[in-house]
PDB file of N, CA and C in Angstrom:
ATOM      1  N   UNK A   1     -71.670 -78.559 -57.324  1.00  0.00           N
ATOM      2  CA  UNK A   1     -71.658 -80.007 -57.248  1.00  0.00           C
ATOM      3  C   UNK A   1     -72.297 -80.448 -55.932  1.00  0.00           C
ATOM      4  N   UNK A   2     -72.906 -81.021 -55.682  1.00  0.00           N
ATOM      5  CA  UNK A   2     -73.706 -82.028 -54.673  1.00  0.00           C
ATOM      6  C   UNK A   2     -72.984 -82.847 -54.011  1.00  0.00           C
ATOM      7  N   UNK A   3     -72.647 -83.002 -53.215  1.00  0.00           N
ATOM      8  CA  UNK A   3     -71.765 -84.090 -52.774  1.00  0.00           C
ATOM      9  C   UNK A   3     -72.631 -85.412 -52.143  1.00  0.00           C
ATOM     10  N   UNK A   4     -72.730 -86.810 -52.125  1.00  0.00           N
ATOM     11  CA  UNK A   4     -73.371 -87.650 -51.699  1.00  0.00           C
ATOM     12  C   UNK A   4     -73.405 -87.860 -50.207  1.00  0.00           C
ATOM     13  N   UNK A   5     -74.993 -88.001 -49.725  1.00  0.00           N
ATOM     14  CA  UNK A   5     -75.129 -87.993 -48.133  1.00  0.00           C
ATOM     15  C   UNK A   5     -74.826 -89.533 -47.885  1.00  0.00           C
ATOM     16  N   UNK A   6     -74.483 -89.696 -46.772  1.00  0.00           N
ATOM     17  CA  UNK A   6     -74.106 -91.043 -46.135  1.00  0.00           C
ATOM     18  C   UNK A   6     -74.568 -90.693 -44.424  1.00  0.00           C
ATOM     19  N   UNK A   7     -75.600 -92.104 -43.912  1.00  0.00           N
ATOM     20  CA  UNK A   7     -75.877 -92.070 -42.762  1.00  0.00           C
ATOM     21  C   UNK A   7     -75.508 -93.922 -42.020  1.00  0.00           C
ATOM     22  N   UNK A   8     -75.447 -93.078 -41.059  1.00  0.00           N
ATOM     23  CA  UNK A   8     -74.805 -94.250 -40.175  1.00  0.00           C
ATOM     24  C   UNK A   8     -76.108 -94.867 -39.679  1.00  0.00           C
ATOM     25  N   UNK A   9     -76.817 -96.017 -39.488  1.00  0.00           N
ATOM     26  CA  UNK A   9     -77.572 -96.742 -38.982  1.00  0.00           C
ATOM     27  C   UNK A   9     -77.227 -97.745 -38.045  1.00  0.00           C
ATOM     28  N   UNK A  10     -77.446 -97.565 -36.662  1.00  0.00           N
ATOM     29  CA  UNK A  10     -76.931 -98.737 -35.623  1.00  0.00           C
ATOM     30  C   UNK A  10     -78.554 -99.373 -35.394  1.00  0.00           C
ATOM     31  N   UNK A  11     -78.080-100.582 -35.576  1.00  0.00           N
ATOM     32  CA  UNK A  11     -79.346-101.951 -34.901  1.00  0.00           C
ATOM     33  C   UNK A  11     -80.226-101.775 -36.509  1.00  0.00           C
ATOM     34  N   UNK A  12     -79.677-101.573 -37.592  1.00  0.00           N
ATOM     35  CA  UNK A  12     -80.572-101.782 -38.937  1.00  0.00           C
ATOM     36  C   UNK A  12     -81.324-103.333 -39.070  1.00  0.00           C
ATOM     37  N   UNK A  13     -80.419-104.100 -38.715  1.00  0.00           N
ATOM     38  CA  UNK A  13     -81.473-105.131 -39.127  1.00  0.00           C
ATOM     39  C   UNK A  13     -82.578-105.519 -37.642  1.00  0.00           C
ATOM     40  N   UNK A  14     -82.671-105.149 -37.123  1.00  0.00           N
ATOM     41  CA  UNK A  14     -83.787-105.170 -36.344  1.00  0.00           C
ATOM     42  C   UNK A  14     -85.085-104.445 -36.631  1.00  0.00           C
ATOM     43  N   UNK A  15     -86.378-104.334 -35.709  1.00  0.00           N
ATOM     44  CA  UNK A  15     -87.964-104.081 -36.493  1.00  0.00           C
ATOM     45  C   UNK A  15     -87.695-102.664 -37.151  1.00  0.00           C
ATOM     46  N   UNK A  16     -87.397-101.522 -35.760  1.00  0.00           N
ATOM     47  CA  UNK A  16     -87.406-100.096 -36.370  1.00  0.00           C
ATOM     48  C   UNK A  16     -86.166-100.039 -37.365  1.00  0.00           C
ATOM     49  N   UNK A  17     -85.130-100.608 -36.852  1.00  0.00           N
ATOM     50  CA  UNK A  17     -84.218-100.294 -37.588  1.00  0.00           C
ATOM     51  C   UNK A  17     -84.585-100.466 -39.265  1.00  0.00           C
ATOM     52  N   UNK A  18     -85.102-101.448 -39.682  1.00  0.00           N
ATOM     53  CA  UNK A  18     -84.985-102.039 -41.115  1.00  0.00           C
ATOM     54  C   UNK A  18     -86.458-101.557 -41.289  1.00  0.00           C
ATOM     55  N   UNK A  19     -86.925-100.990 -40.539  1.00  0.00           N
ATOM     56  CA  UNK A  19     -88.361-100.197 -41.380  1.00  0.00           C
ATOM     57  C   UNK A  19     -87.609 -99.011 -41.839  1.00  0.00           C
ATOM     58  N   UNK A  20     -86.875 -98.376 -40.744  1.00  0.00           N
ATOM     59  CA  UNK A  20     -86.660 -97.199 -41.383  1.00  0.00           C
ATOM     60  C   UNK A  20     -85.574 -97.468 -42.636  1.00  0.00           C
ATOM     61  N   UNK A  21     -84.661 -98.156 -42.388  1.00  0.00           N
ATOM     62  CA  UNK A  21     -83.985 -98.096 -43.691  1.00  0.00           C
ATOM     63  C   UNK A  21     -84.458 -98.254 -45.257  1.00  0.00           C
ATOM     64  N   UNK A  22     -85.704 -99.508 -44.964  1.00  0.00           N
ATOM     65  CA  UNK A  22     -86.587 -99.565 -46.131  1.00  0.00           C
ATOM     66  C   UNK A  22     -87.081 -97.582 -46.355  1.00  0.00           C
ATOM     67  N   UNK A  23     -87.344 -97.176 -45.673  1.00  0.00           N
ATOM     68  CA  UNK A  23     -88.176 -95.968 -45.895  1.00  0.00           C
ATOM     69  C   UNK A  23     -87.343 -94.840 -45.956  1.00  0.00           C
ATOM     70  N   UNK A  24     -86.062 -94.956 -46.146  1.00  0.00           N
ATOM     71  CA  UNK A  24     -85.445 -93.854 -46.448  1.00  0.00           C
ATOM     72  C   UNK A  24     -84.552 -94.348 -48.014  1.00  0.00           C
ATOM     73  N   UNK A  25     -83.858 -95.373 -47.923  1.00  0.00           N
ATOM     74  CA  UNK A  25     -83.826 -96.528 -49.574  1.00  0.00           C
ATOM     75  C   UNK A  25     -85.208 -95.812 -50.319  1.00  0.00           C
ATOM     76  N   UNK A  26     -86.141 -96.192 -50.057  1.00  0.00           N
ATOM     77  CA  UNK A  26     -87.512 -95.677 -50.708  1.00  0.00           C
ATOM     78  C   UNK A  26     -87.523 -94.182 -51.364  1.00  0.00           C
ATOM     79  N   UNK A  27     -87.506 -93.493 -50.135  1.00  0.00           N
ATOM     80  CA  UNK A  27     -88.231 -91.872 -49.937  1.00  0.00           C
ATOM     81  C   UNK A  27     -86.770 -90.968 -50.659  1.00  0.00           C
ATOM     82  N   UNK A  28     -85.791 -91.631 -50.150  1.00  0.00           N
ATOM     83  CA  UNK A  28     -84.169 -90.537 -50.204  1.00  0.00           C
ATOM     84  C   UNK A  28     -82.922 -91.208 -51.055  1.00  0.00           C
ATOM     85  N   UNK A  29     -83.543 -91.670 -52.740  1.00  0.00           N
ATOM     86  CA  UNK A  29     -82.400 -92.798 -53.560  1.00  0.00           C
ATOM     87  C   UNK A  29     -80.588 -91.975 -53.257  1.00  0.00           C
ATOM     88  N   UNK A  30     -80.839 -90.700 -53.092  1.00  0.00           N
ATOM     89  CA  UNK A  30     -79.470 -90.384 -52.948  1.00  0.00           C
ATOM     90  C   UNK A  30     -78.832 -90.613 -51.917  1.00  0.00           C
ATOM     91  N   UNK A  31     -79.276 -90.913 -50.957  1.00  0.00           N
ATOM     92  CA  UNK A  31     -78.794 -91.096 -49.516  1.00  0.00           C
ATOM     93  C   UNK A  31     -77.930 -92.302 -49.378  1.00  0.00           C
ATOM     94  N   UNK A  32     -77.176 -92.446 -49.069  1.00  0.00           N
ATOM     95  CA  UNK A  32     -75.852 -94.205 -49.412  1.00  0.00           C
ATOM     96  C   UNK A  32     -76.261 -94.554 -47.249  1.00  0.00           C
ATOM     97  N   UNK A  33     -76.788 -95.596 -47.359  1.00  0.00           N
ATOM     98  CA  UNK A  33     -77.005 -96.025 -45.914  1.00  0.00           C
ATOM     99  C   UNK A  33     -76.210 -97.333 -44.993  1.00  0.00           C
ATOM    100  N   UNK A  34     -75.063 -97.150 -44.420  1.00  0.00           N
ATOM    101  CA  UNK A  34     -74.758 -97.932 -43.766  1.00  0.00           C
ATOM    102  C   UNK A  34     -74.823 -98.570 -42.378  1.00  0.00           C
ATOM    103  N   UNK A  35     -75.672 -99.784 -42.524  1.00  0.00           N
ATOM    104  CA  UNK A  35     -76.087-100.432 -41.264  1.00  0.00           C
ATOM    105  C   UNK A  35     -75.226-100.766 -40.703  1.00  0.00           C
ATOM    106  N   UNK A  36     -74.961-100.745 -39.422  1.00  0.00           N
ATOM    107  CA  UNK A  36     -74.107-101.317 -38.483  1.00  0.00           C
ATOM    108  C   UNK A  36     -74.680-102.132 -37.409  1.00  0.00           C
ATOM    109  N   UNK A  37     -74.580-103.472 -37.469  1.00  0.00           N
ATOM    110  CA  UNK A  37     -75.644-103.994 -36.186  1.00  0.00           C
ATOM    111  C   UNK A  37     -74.838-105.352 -35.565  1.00  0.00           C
ATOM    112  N   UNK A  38     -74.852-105.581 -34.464  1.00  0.00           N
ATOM    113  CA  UNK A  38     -74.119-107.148 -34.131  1.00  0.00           C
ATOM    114  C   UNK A  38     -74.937-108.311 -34.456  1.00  0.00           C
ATOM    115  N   UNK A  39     -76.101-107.922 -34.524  1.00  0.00           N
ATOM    116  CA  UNK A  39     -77.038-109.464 -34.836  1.00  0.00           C
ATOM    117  C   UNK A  39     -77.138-109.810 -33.569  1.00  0.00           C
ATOM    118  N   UNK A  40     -77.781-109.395 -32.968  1.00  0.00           N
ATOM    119  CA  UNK A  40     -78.118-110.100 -31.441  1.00  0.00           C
ATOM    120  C   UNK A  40     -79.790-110.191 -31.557  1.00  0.00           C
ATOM    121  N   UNK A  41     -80.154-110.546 -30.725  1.00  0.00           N
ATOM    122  CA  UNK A  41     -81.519-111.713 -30.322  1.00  0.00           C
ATOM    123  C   UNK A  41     -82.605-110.890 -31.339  1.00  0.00           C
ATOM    124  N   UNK A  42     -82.704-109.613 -31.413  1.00  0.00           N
ATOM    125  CA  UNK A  42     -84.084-109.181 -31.869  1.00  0.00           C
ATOM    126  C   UNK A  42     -83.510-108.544 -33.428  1.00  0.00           C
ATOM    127  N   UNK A  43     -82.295-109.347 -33.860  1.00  0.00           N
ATOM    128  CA  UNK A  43     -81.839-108.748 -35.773  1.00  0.00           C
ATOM    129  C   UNK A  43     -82.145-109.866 -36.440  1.00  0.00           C
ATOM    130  N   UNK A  44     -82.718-109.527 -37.357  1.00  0.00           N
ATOM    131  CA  UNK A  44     -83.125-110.206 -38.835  1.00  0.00           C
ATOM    132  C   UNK A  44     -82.612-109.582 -39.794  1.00  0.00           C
ATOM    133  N   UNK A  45     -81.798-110.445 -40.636  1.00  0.00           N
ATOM    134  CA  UNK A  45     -81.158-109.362 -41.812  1.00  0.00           C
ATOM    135  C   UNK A  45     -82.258-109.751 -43.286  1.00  0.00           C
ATOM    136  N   UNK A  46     -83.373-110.879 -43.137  1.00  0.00           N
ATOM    137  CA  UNK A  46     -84.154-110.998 -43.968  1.00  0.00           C
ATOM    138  C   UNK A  46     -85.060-109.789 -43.829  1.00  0.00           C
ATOM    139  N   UNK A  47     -85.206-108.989 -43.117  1.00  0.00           N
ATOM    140  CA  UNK A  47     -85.913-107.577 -42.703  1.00  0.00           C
ATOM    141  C   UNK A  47     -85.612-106.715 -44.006  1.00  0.00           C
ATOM    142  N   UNK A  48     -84.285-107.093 -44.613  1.00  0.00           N
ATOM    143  CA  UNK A  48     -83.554-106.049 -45.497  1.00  0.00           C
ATOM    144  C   UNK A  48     -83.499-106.723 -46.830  1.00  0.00           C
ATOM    145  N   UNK A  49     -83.998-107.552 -47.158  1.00  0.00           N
ATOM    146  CA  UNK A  49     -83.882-108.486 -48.293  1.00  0.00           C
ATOM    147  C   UNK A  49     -84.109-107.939 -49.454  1.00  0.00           C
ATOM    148  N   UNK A  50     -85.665-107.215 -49.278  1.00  0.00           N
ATOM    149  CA  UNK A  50     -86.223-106.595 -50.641  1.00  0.00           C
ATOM    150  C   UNK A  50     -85.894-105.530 -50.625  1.00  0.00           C
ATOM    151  N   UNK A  51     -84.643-104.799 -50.556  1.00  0.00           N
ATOM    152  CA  UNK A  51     -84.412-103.315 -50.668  1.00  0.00           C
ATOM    153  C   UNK A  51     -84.937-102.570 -52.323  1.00  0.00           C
ATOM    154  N   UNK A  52     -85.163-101.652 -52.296  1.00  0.00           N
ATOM    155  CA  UNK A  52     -85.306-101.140 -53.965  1.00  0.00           C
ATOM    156  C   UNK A  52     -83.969-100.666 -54.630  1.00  0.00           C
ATOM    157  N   UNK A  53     -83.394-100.221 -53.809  1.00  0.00           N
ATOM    158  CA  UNK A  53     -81.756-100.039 -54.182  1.00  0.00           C
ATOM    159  C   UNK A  53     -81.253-100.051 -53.384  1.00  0.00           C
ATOM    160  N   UNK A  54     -80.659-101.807 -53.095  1.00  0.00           N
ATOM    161  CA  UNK A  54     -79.319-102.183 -52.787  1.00  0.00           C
ATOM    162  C   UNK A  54     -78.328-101.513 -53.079  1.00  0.00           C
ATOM    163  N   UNK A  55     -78.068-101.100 -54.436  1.00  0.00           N
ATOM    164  CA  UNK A  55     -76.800-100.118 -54.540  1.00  0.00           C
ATOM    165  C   UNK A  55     -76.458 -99.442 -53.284  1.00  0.00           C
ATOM    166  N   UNK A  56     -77.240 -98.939 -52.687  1.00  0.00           N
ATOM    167  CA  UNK A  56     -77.454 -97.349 -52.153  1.00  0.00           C
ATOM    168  C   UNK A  56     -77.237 -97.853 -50.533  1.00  0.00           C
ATOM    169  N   UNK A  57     -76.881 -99.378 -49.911  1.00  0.00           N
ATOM    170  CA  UNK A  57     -76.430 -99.889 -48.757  1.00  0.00           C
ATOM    171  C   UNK A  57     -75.905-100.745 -48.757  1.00  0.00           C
ATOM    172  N   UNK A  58     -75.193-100.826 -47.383  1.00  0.00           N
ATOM    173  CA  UNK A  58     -74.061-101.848 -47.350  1.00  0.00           C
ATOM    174  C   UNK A  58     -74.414-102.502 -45.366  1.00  0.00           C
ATOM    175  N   UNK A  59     -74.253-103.302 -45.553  1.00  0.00           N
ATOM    176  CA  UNK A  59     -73.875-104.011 -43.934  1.00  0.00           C
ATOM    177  C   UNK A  59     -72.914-104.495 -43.235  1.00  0.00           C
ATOM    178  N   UNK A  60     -72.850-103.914 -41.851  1.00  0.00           N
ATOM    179  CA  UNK A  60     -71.505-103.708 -41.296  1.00  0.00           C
ATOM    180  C   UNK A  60     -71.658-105.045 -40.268  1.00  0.00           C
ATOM    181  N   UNK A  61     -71.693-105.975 -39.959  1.00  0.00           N
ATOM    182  CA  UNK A  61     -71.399-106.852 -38.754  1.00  0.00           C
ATOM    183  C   UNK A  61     -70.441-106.194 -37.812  1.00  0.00           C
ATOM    184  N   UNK A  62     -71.087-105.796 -36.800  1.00  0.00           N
ATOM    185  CA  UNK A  62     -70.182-105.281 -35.731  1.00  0.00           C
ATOM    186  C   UNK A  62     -70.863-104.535 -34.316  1.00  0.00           C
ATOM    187  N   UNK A  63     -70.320-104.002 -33.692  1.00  0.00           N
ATOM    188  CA  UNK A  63     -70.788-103.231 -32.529  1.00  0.00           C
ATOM    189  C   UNK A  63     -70.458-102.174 -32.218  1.00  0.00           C
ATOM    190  N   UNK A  64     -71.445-100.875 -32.145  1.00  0.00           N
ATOM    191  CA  UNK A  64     -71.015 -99.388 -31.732  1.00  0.00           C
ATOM    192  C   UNK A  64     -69.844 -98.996 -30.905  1.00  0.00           C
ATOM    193  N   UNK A  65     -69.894-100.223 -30.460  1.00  0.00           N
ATOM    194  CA  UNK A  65     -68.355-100.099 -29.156  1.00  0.00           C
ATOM    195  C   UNK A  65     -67.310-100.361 -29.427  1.00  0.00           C
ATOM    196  N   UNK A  66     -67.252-100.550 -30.540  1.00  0.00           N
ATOM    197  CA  UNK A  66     -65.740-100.817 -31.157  1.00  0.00           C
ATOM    198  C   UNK A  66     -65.655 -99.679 -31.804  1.00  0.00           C
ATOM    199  N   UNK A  67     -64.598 -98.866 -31.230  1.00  0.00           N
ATOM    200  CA  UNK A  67     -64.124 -97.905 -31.781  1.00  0.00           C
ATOM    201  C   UNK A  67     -63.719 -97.802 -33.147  1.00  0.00           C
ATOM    202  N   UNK A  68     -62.587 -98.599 -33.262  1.00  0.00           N
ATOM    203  CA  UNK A  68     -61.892 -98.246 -34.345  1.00  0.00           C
ATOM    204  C   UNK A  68     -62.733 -99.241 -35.923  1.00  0.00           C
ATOM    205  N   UNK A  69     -63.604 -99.913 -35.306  1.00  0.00           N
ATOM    206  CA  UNK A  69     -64.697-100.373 -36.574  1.00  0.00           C
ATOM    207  C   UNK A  69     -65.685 -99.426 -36.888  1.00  0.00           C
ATOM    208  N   UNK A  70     -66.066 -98.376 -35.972  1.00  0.00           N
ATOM    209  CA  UNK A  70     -66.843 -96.938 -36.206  1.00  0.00           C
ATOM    210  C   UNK A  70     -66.201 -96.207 -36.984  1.00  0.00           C
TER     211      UNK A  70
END
C-alpha cells in the first residue's frame, strides 16, 4: 500500500511560493500540499486561484512561529 505524501509549504501564496505549488499540484497529483502563510505585504492568494487540483490543497492562515498551529 502507498501511503499519501503531504508537504508543508511556508509563504505559498507569495511569487516563489505559489509558482512552486502550481508546479508540484501540476507535476506530483499525489502529493496533498499544505500552505501555510500569514499574508503579509508580498502574499497574493489570487497566485493560487487556478489550481488543477484543488482537491490535493488546503490553506493555512497563520505563522511558522506559532508553535502549536505547526
Amino acid at each position: 500500500m502507498v501511503s499519501r505524501r503531504t508537504i508543508l509549504v511556508t509563504g505559498g501564496a507569495g511569487f516563489i511560493g505559489s509558482n512552486f505549488i502550481h508546479y508540484i499540484n501540476k507535476t506530483e497529483p499525489e502529493i496533498f500540499i499544505v500552505n501555510l502563510d500569514a499574508l503579509t505585504y508580498a502574499a497574493n492568494l489570487d497566485n493560487l486561484k487556478n489550481l488543477l487540483a484543488p482537491s490535493q490543497y488546503i490553506f493555512i492562515h497563520g505563522n511558522l512561529c506559532d508553535e502549536q498551529l505547526v
